[in-house]
N, C-alpha and C. Protein backbone atom coordinates (compact mmCIF):
# COMPACT_ATOMS: atom_id res chain seq x y z
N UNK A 1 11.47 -16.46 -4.85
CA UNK A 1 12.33 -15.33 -4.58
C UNK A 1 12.82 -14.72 -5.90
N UNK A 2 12.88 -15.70 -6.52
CA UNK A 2 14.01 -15.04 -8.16
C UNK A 2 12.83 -14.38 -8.96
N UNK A 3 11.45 -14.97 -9.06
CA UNK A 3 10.31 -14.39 -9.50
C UNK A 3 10.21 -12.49 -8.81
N UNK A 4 10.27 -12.65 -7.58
CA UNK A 4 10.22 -11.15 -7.17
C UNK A 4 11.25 -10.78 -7.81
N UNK A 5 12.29 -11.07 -7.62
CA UNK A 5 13.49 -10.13 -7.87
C UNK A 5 13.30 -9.53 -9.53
N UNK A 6 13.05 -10.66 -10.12
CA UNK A 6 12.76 -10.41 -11.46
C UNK A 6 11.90 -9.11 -11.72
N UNK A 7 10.79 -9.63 -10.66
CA UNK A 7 9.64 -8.42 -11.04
C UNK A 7 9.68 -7.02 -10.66
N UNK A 8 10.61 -7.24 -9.43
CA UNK A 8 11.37 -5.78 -8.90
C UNK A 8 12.31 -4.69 -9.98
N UNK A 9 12.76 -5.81 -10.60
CA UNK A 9 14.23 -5.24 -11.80
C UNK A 9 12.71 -5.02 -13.00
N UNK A 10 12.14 -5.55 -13.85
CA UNK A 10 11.31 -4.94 -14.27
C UNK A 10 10.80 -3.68 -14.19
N UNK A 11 10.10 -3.22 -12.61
CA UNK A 11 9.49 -2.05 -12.36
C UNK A 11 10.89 -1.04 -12.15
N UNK A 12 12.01 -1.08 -11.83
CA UNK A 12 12.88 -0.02 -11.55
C UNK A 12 13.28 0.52 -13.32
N UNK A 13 13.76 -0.71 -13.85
CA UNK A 13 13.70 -0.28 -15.05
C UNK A 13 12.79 0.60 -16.04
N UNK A 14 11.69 0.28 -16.03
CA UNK A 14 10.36 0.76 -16.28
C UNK A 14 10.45 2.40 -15.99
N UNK A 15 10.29 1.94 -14.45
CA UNK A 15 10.68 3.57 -13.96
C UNK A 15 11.76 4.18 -14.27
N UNK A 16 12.83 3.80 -14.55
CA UNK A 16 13.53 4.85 -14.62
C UNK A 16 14.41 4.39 -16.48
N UNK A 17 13.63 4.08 -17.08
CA UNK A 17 13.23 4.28 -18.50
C UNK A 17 14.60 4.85 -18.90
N UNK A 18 13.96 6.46 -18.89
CA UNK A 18 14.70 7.25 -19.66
C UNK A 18 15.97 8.17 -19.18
N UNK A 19 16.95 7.24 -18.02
CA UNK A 19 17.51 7.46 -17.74
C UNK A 19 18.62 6.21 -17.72
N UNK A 20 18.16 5.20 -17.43
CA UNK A 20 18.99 3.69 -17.41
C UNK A 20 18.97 3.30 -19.14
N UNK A 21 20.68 3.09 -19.34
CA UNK A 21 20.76 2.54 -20.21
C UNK A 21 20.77 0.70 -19.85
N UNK A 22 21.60 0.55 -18.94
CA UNK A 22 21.65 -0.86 -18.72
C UNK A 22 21.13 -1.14 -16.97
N UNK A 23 20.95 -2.48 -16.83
CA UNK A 23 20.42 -2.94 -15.38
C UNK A 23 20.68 -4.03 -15.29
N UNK A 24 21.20 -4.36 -13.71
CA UNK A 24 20.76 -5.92 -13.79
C UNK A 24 21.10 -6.09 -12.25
N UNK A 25 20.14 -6.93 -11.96
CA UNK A 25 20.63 -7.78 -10.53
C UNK A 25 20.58 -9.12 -10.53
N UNK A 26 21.90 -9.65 -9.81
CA UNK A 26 22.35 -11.09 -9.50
C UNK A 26 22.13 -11.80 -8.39
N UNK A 27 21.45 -12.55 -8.27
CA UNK A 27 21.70 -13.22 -6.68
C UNK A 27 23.09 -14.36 -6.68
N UNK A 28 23.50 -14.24 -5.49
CA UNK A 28 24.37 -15.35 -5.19
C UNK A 28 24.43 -15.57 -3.80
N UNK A 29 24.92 -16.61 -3.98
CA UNK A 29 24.84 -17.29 -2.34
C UNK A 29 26.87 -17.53 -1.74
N UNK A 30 26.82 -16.80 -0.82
CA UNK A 30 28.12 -17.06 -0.37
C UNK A 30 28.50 -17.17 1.00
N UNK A 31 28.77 -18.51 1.51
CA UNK A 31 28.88 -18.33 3.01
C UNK A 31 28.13 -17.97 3.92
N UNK A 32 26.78 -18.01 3.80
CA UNK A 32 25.84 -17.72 4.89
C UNK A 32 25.06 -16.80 4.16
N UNK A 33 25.52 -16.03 2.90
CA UNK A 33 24.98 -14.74 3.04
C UNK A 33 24.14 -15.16 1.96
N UNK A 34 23.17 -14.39 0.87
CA UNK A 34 22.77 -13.98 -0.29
C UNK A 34 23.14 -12.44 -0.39
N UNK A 35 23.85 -12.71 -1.57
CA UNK A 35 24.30 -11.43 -2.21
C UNK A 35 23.15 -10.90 -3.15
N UNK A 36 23.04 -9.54 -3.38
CA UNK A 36 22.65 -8.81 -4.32
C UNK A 36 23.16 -8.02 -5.35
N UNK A 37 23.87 -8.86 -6.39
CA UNK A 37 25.00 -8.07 -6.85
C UNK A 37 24.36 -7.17 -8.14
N UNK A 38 24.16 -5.97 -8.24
CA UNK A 38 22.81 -4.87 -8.84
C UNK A 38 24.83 -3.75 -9.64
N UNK A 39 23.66 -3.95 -11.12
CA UNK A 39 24.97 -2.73 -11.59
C UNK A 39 23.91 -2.12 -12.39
N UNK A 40 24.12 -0.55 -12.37
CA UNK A 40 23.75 0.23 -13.72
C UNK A 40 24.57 1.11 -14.29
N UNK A 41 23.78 1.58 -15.49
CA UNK A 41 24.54 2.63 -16.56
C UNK A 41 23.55 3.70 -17.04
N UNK A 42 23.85 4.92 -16.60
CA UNK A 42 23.36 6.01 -17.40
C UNK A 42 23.49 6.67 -18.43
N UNK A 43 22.35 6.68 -18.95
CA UNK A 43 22.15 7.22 -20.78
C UNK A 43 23.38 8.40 -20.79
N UNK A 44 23.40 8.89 -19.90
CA UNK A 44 24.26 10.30 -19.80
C UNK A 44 25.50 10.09 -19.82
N UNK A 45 26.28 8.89 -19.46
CA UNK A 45 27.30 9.10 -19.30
C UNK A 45 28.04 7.58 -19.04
N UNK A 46 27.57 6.62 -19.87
CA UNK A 46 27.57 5.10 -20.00
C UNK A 46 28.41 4.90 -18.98
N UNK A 47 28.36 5.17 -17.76
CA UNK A 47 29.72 4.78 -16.71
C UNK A 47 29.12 3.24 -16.13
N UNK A 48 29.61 2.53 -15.96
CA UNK A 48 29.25 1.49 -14.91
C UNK A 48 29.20 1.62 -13.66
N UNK A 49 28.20 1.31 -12.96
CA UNK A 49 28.61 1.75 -11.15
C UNK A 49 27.88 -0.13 -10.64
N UNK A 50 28.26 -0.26 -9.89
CA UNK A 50 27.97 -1.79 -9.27
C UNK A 50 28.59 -1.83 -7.77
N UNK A 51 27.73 -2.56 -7.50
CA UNK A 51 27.90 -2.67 -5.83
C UNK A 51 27.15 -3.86 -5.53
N UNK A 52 27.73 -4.51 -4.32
CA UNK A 52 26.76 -5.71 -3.61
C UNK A 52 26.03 -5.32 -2.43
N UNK A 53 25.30 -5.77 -2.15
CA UNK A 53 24.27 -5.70 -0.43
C UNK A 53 24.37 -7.41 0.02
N UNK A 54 24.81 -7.50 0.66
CA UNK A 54 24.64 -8.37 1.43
C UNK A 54 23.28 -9.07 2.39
N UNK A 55 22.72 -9.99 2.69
CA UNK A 55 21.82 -10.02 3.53
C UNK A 55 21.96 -11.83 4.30
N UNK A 56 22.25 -12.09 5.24
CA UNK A 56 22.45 -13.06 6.32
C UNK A 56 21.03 -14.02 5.31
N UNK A 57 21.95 -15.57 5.20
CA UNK A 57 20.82 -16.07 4.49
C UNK A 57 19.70 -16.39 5.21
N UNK A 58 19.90 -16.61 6.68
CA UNK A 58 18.64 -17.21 7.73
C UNK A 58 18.38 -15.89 8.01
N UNK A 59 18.23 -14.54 7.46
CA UNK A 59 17.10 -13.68 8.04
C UNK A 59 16.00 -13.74 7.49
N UNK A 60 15.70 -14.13 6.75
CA UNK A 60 14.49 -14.36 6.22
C UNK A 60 13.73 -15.57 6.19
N UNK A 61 12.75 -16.00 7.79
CA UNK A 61 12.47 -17.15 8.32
C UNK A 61 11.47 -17.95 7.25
N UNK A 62 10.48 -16.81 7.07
CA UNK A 62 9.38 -17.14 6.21
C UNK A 62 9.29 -16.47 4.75
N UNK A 63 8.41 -17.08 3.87
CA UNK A 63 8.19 -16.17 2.77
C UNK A 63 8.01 -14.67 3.01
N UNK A 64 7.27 -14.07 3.57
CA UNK A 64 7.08 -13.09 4.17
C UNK A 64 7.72 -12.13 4.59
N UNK A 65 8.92 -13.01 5.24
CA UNK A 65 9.85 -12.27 5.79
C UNK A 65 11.44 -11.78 4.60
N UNK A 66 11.57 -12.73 4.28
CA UNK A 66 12.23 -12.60 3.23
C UNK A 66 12.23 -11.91 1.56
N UNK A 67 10.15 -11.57 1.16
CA UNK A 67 10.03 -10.96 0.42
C UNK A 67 10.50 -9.40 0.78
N UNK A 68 9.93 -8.92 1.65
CA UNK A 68 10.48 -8.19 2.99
C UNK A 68 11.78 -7.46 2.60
N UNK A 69 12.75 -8.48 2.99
CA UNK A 69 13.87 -8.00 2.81
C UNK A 69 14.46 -7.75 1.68
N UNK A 70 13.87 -8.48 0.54
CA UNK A 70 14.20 -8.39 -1.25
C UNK A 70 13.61 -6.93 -1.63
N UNK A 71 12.46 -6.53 -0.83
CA UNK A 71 11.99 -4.97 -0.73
C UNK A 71 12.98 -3.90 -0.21
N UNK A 72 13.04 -4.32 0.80
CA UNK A 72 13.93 -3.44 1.30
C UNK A 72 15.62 -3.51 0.42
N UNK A 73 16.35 -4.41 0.16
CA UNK A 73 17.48 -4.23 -1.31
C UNK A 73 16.63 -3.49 -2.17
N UNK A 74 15.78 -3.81 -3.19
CA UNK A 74 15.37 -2.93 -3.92
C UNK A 74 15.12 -1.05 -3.71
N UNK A 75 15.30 -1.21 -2.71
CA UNK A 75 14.82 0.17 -1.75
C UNK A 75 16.20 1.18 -2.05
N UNK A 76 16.62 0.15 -1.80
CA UNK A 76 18.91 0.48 -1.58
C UNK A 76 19.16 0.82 -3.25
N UNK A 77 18.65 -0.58 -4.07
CA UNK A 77 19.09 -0.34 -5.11
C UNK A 77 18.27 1.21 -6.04
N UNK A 78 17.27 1.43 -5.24
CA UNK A 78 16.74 2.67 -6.32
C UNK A 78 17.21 3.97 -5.96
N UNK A 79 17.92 4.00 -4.36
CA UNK A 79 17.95 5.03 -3.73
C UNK A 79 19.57 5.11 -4.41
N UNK A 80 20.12 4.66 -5.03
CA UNK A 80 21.83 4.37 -5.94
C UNK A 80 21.68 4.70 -6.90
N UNK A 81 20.48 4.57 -7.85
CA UNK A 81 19.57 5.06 -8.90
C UNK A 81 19.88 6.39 -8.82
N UNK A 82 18.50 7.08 -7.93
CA UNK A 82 18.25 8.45 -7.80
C UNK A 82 19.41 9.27 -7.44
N UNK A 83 20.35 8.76 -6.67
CA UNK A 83 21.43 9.36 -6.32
C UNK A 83 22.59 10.23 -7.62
N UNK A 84 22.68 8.79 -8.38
CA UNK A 84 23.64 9.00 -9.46
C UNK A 84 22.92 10.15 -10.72
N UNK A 85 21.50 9.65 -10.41
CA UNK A 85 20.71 10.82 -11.01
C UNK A 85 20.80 12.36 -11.00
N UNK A 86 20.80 12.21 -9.52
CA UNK A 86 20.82 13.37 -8.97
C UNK A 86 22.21 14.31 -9.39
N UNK A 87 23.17 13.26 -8.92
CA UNK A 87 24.84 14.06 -9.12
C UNK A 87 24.78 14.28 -10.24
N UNK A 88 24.09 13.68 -11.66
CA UNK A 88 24.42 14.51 -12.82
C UNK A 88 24.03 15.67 -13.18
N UNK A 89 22.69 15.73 -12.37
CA UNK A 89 21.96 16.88 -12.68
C UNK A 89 22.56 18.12 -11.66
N UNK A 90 23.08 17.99 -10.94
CA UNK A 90 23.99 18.76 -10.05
C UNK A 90 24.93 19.33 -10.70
N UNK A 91 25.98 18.08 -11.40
CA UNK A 91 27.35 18.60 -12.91
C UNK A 91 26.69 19.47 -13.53
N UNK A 92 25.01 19.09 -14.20
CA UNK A 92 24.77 20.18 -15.08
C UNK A 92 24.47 21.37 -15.03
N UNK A 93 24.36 22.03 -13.88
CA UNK A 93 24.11 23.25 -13.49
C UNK A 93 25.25 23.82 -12.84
C-alpha cells in the first residue's frame, strides 16, 4: 500500500511540477479508519492548504480492492490540486 501511495505522490508531483512548491501525503491509522493526511503549497503564493480523507479500514477486502480506493484518494487529492490552481488563475484575471 505505502509503495502505491509513494508512487501516486511521485506522479502528482511530476505533474504538477511547475506549480507545487511542496507535497506530501501521510497515512495513519485511527480507530477503524486510514487516514490520508495530503498538504500542498503553491509556487504562487506559498500558502499551506491540508486536509484529511478518511477511508473505513475494512473497505478494502483485497489488494485490489484497496489499491482501488488509494486511486480513488488520489483522485480527491488532484482534484484540490487543480482547484487551488484554478482559483489563482481566476485572482489573476
Amino acid at each position: 500500500m505505502k509503495e502505491l501511495v509513494d508512487r501516486l505522490s511521485a506522479e502528482l508531483s511530476a505533474k504538477y511540477i511547475q506549480y507545487l512548491e511542496t507535497f506530501m501525503v501521510d497515512l495513519w491509522s485511527d480507530a477503524g479508519f486510514v487516514e490520508f493526511r495530503a498538504g500542498f503549497s503553491l509556487r504562487r503564493d506559498h500558502l499551506l492548504r491540508s486536509f484529511t480523507v478518511k477511508v473505513e479500514a475494512d473497505a478494502g477486502q483485497t489488494d485490489e480492492e484497496r489499491e482501488l480506493l488509494i486511486v480513488v484518494v488520489f483522485d480527491e487529492i488532484e482534484e484540490q490540486i487543480d482547484m487551488a490552481i484554478a482559483d489563482g488563475m481566476v485572482d489573476a484575471n
